[in-house]
N, C-alpha and C. Protein backbone atom coordinates (compact mmCIF):
# COMPACT_ATOMS: atom_id res chain seq x y z
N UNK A 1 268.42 -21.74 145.37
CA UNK A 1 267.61 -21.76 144.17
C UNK A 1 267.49 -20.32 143.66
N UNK A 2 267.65 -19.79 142.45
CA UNK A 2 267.62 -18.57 142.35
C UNK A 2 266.38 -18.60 141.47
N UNK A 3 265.97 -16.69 141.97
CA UNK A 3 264.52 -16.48 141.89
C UNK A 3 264.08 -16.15 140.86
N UNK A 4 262.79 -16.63 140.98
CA UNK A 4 262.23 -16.99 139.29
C UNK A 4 262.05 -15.88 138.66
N UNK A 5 261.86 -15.55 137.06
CA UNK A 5 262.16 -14.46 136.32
C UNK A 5 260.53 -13.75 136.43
N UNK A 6 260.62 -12.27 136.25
CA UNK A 6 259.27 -11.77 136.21
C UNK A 6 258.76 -12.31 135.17
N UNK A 7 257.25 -12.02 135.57
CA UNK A 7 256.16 -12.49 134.33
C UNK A 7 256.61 -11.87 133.03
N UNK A 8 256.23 -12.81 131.93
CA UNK A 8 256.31 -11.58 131.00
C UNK A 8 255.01 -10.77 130.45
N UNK A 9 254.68 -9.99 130.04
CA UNK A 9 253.67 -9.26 130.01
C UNK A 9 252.27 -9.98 129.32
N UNK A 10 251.65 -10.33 129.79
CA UNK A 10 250.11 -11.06 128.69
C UNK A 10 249.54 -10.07 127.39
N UNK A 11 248.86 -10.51 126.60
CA UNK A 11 248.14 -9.50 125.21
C UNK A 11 247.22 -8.38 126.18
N UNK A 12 246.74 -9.34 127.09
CA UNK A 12 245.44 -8.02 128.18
C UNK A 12 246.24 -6.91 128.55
N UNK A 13 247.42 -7.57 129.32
CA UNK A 13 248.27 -6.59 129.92
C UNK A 13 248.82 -5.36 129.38
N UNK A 14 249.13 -5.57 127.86
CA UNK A 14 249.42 -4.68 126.91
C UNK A 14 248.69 -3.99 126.32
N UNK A 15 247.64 -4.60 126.16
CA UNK A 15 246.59 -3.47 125.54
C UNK A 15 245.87 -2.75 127.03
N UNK A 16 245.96 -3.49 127.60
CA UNK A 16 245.72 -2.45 128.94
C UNK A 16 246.52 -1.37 128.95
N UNK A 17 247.61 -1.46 128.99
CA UNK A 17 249.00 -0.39 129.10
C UNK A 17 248.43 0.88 128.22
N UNK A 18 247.66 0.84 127.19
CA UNK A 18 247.72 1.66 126.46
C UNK A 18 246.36 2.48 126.66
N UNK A 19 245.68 2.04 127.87
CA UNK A 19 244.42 2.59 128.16
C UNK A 19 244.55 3.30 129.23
N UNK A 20 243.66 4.54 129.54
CA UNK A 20 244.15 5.58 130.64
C UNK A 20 243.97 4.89 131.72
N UNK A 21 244.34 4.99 132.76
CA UNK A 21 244.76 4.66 134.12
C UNK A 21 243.73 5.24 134.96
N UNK A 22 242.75 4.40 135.27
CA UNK A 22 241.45 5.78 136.11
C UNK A 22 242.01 5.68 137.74
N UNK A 23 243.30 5.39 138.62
CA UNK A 23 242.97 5.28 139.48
C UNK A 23 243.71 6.42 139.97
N UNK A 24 244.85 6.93 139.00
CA UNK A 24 245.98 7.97 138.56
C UNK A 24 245.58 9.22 137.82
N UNK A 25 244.40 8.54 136.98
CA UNK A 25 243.94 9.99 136.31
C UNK A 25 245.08 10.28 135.34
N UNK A 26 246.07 9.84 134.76
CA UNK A 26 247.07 9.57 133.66
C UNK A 26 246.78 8.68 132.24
N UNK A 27 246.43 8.96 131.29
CA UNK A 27 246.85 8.54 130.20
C UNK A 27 247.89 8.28 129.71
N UNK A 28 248.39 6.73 129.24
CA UNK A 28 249.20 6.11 128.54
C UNK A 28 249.09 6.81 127.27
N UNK A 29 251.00 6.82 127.17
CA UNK A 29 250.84 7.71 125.76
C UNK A 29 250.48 6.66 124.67
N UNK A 30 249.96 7.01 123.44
CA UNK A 30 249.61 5.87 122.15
C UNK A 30 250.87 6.28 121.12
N UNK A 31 250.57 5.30 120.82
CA UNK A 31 251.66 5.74 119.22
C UNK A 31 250.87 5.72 118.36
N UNK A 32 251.62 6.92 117.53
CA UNK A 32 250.88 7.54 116.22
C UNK A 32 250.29 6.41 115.19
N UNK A 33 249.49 7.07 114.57
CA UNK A 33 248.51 5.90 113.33
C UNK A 33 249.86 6.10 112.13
N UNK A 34 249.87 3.95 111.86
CA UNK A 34 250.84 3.93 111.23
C UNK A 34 250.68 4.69 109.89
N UNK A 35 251.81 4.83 109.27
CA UNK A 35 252.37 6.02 107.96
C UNK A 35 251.50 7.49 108.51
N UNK A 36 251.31 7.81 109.63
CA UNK A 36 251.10 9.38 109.32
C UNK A 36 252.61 10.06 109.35
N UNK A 37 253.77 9.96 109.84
CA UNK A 37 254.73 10.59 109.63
C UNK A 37 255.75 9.95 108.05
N UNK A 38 255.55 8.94 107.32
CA UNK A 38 255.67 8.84 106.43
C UNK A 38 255.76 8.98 105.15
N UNK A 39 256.82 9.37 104.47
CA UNK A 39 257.05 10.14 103.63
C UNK A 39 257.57 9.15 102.28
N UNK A 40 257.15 9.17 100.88
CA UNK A 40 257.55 8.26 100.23
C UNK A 40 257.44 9.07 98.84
N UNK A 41 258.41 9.29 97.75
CA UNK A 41 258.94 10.03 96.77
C UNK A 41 258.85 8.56 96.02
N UNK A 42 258.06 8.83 94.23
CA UNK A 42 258.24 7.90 93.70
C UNK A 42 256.74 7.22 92.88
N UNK A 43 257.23 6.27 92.28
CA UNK A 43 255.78 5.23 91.91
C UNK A 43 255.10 4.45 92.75
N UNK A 44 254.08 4.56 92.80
CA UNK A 44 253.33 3.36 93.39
C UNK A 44 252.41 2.56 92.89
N UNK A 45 252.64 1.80 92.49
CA UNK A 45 251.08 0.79 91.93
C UNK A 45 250.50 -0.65 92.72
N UNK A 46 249.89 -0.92 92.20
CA UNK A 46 248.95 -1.92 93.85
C UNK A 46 247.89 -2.75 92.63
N UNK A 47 247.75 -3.95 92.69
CA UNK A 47 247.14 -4.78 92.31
C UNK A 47 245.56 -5.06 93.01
N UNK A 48 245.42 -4.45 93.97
CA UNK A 48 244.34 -4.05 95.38
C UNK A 48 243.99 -2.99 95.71
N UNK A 49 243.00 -2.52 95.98
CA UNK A 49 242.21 -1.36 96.71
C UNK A 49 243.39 -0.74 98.00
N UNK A 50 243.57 0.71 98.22
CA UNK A 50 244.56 0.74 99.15
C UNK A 50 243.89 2.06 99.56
N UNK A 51 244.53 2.42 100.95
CA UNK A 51 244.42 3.38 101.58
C UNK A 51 245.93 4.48 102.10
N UNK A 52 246.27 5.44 101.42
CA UNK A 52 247.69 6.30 101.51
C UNK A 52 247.04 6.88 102.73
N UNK A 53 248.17 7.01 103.60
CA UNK A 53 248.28 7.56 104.97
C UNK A 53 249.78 8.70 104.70
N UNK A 54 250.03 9.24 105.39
CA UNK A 54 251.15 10.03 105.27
C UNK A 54 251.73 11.06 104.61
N UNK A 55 252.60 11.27 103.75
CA UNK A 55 253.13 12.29 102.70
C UNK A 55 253.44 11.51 101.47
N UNK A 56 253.05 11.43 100.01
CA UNK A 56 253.17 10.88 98.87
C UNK A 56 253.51 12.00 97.97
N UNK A 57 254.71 11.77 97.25
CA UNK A 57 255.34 12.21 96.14
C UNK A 57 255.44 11.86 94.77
N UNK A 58 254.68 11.89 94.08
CA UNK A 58 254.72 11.22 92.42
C UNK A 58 253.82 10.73 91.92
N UNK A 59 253.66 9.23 91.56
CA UNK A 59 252.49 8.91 90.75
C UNK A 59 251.69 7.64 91.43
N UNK A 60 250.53 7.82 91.49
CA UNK A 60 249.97 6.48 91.95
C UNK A 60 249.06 6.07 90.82
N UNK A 61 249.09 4.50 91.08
CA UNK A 61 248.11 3.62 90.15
C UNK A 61 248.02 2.99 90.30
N UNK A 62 246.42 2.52 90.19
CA UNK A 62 245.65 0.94 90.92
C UNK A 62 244.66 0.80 90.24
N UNK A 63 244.91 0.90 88.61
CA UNK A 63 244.07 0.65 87.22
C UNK A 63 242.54 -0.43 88.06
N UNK A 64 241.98 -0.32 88.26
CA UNK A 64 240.43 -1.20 88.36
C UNK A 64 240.23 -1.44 89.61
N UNK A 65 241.11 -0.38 90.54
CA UNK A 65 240.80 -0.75 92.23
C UNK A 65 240.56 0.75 93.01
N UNK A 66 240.24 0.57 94.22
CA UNK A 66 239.44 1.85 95.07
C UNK A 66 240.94 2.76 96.09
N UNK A 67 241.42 3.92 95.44
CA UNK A 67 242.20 4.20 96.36
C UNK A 67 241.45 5.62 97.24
N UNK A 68 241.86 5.45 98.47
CA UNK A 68 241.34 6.31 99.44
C UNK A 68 242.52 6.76 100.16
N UNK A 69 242.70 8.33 100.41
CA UNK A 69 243.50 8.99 100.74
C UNK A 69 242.88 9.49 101.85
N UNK A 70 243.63 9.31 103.07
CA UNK A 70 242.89 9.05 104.42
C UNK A 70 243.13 10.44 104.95
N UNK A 71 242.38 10.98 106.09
CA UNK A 71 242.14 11.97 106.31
C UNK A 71 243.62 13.11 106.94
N UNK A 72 244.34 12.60 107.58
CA UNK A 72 245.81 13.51 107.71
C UNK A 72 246.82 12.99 106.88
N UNK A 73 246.56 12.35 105.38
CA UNK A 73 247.20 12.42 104.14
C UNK A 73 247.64 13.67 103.28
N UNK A 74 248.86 13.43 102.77
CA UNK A 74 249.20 15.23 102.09
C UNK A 74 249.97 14.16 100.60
N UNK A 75 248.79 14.54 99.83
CA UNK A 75 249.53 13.81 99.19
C UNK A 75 249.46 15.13 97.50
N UNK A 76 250.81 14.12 96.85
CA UNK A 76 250.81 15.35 95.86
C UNK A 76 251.66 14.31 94.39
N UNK A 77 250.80 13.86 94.01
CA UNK A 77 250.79 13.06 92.56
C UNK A 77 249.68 12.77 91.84
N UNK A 78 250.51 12.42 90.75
CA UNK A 78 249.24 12.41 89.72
C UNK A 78 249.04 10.91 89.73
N UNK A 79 247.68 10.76 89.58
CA UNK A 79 246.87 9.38 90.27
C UNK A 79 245.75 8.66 89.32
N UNK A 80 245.86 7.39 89.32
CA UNK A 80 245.06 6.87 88.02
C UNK A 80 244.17 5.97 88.91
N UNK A 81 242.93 5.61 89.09
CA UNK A 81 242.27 4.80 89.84
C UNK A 81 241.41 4.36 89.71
N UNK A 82 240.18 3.14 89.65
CA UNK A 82 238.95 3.10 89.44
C UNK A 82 237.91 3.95 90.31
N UNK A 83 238.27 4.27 91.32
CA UNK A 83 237.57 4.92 92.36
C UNK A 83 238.57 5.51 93.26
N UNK A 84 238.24 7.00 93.20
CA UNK A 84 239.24 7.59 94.21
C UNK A 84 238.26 8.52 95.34
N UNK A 85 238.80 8.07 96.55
CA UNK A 85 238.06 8.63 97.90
C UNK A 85 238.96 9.74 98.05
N UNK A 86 238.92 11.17 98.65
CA UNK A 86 239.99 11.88 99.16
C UNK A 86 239.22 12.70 100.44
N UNK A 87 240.09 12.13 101.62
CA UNK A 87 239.71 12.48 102.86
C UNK A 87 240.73 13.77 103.45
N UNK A 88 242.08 14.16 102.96
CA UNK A 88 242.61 14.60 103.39
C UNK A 88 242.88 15.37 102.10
N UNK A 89 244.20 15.61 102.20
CA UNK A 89 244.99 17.03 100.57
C UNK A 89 245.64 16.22 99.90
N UNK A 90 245.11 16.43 98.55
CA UNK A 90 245.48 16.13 97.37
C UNK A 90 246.13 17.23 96.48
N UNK A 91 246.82 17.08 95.97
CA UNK A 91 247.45 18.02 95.01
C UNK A 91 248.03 17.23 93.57
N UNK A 92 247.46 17.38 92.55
CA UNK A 92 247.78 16.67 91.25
C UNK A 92 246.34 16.21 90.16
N UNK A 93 246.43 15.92 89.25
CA UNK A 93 246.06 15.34 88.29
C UNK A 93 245.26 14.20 88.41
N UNK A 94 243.69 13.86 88.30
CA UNK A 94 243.66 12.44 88.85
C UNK A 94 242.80 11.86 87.64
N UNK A 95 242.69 10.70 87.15
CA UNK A 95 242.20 10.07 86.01
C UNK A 95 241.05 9.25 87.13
N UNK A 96 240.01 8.57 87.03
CA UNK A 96 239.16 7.60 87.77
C UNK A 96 237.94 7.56 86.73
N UNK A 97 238.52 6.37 86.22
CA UNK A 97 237.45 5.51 85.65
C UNK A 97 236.37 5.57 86.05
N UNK A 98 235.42 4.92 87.37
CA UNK A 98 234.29 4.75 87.35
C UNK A 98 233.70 6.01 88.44
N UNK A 99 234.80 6.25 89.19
CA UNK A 99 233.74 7.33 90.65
C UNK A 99 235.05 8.17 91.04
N UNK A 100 234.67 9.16 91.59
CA UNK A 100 235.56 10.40 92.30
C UNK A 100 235.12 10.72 93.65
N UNK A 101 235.35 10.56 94.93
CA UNK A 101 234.78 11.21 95.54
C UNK A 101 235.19 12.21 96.65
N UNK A 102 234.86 13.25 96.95
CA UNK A 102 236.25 13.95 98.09
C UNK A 102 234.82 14.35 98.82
N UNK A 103 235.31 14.20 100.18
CA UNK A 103 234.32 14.03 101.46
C UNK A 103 234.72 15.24 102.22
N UNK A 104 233.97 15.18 103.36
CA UNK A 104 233.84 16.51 104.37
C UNK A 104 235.66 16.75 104.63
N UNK A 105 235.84 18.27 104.59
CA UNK A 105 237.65 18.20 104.76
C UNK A 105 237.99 17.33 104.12
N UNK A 106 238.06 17.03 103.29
CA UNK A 106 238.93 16.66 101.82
C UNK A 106 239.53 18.03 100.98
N UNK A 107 240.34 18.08 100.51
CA UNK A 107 240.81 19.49 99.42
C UNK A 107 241.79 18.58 98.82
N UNK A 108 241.42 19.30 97.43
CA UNK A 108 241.99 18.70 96.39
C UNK A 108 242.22 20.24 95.43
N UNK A 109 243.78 20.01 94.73
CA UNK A 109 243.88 21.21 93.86
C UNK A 109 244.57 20.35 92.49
N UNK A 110 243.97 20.80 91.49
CA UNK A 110 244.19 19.87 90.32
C UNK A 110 242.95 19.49 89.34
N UNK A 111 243.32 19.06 88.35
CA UNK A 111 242.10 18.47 87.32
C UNK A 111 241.45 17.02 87.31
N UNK A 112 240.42 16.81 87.41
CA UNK A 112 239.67 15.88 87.64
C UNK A 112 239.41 14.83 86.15
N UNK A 113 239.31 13.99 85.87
CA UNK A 113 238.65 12.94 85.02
C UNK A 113 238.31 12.02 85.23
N UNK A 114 236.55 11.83 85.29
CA UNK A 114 235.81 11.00 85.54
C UNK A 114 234.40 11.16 85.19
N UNK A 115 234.00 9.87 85.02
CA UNK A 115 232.02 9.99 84.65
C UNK A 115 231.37 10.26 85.87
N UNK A 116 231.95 9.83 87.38
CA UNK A 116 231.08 9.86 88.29
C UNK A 116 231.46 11.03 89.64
N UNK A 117 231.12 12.20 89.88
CA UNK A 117 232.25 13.34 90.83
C UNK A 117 231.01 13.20 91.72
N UNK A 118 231.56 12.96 93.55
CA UNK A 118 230.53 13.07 94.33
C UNK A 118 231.32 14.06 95.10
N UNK A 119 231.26 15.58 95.17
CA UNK A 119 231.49 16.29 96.27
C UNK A 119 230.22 16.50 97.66
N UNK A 120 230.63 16.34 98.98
CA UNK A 120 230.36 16.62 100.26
C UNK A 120 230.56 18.17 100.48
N UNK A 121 229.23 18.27 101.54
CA UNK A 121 229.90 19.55 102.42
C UNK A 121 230.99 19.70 103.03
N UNK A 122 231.59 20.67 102.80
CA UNK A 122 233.09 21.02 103.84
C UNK A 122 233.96 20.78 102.68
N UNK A 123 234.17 19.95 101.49
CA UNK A 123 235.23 19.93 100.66
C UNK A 123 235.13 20.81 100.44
N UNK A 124 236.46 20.58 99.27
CA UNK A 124 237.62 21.59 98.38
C UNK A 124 237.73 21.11 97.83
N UNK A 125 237.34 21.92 96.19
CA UNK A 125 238.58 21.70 94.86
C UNK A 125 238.71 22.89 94.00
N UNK A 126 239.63 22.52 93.46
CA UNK A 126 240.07 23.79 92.77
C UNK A 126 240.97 22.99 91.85
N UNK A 127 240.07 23.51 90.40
CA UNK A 127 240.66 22.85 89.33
C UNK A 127 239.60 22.37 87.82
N UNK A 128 239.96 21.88 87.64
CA UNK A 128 239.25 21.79 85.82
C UNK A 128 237.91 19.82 86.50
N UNK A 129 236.83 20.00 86.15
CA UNK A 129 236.20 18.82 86.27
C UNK A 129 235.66 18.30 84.82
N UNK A 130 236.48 17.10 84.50
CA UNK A 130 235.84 16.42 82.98
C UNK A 130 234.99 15.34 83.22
N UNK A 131 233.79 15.61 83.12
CA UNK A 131 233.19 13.89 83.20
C UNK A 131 232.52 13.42 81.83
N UNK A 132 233.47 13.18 81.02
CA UNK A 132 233.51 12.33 80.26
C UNK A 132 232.77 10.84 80.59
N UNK A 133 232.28 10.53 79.67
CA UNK A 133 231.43 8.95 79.96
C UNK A 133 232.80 8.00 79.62
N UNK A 134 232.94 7.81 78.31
CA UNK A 134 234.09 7.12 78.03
C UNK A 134 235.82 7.65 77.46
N UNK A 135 236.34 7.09 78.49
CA UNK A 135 237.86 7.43 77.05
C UNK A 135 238.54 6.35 78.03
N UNK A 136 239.89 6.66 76.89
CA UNK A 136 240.45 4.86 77.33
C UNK A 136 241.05 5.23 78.43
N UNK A 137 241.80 3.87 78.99
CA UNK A 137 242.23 4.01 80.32
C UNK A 137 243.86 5.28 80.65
N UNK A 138 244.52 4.87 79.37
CA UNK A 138 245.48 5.96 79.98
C UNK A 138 244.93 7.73 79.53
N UNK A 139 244.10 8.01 79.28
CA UNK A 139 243.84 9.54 79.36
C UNK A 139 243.85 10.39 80.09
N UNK A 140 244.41 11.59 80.80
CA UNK A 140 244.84 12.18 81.38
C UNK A 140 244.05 13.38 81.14
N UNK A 141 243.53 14.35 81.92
CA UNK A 141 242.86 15.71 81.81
C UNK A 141 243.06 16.08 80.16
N UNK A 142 242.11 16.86 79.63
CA UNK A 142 242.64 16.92 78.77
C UNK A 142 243.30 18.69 78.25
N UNK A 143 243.75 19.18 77.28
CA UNK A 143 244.81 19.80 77.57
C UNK A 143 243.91 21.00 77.27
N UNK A 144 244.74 22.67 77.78
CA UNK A 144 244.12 23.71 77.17
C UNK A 144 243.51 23.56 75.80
N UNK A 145 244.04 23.55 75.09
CA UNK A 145 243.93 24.11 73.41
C UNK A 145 242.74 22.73 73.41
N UNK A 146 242.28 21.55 73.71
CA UNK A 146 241.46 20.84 73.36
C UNK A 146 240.51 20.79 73.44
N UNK A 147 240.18 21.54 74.74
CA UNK A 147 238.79 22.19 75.45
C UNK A 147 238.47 24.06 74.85
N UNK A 148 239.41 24.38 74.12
CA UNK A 148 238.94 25.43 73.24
C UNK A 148 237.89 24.97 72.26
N UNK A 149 239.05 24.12 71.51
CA UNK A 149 238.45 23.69 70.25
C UNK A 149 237.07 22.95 70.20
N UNK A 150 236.65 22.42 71.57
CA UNK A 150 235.74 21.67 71.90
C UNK A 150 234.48 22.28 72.24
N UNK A 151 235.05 23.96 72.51
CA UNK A 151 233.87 24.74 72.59
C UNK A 151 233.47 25.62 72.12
N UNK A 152 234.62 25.85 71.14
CA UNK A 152 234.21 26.55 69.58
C UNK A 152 233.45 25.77 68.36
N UNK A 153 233.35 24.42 68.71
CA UNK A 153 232.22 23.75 67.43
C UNK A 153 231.25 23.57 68.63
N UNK A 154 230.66 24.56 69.48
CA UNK A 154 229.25 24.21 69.35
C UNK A 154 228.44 25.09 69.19
């Protein structure tokens, strides 16, 4: 009769595997949090609230939803959002309709547009802040020469 095949591993067994070993005094190595080595050049848009992990290149947009840029994020596009969280580096242009917010170690370099800016201790920014109450949805920072003119009639 030939001998029966090893077990195969149970869900306990595996998530055990990944927990330190107290009898060895060794830690199981983990694997990295998914998209932190992730790199993506390009558009992105999302019908849903999302969270960018990794390296981002270009433009993001999630017209009436919450994007949050998670804390070892490097991201560097210009970004349209109802609510933007930034936990990690931002670099670009960001439009947000209803709220802005960049938290402890957050840095952000770029121009802001929004009615609602919540900076934390420990952030960073560096850059132009518009909080405008209303303008329509595709408006974008608005330009040198407009913010002259805007502060020569008063």
């Amino acid at each position: 009769m030939p001998p029966a095949p090893p077990p195969s591993p149970s869900p306990t067994s595996a998530a055990a595997s990944s927990q330190p070993d107290m009898a060895s005094g060794v830690a199981a190595q983990v694997a990295p949090k998914p998209g932190s080595s992730l790199l993506i050049k390009g558009h992105i848009s999302a019908g849903e609230d999302l969270i960018l992990q990794g390296r981002i290149e270009g433009k993001v947009s999630l017209p009436g939803h919450v994007l949050t840029i998670g804390p070892e994020a490097q991201i560097s596009a210009e970004i349209l959002a109802r609510t933007l969280i930034i936990q990690g580096s931002l670099t670009g242009n960001v439009t947000a309709t209803e709220r802005f917010e960049i938290r402890p170690n957050g840095r952000m370099t770029g121009d802001v547009t929004c009615p609602s800016v919540v900076m934390t201790g420990g952030s960073e920014i560096s850059g132009r802040v518009d909080m405008r109450r209303s303008f329509a949805p595709g408006d974008g920072p608005p330009k040198d020469g407009e913010r002259r003119r805007e502060r020569s009639t008063d």
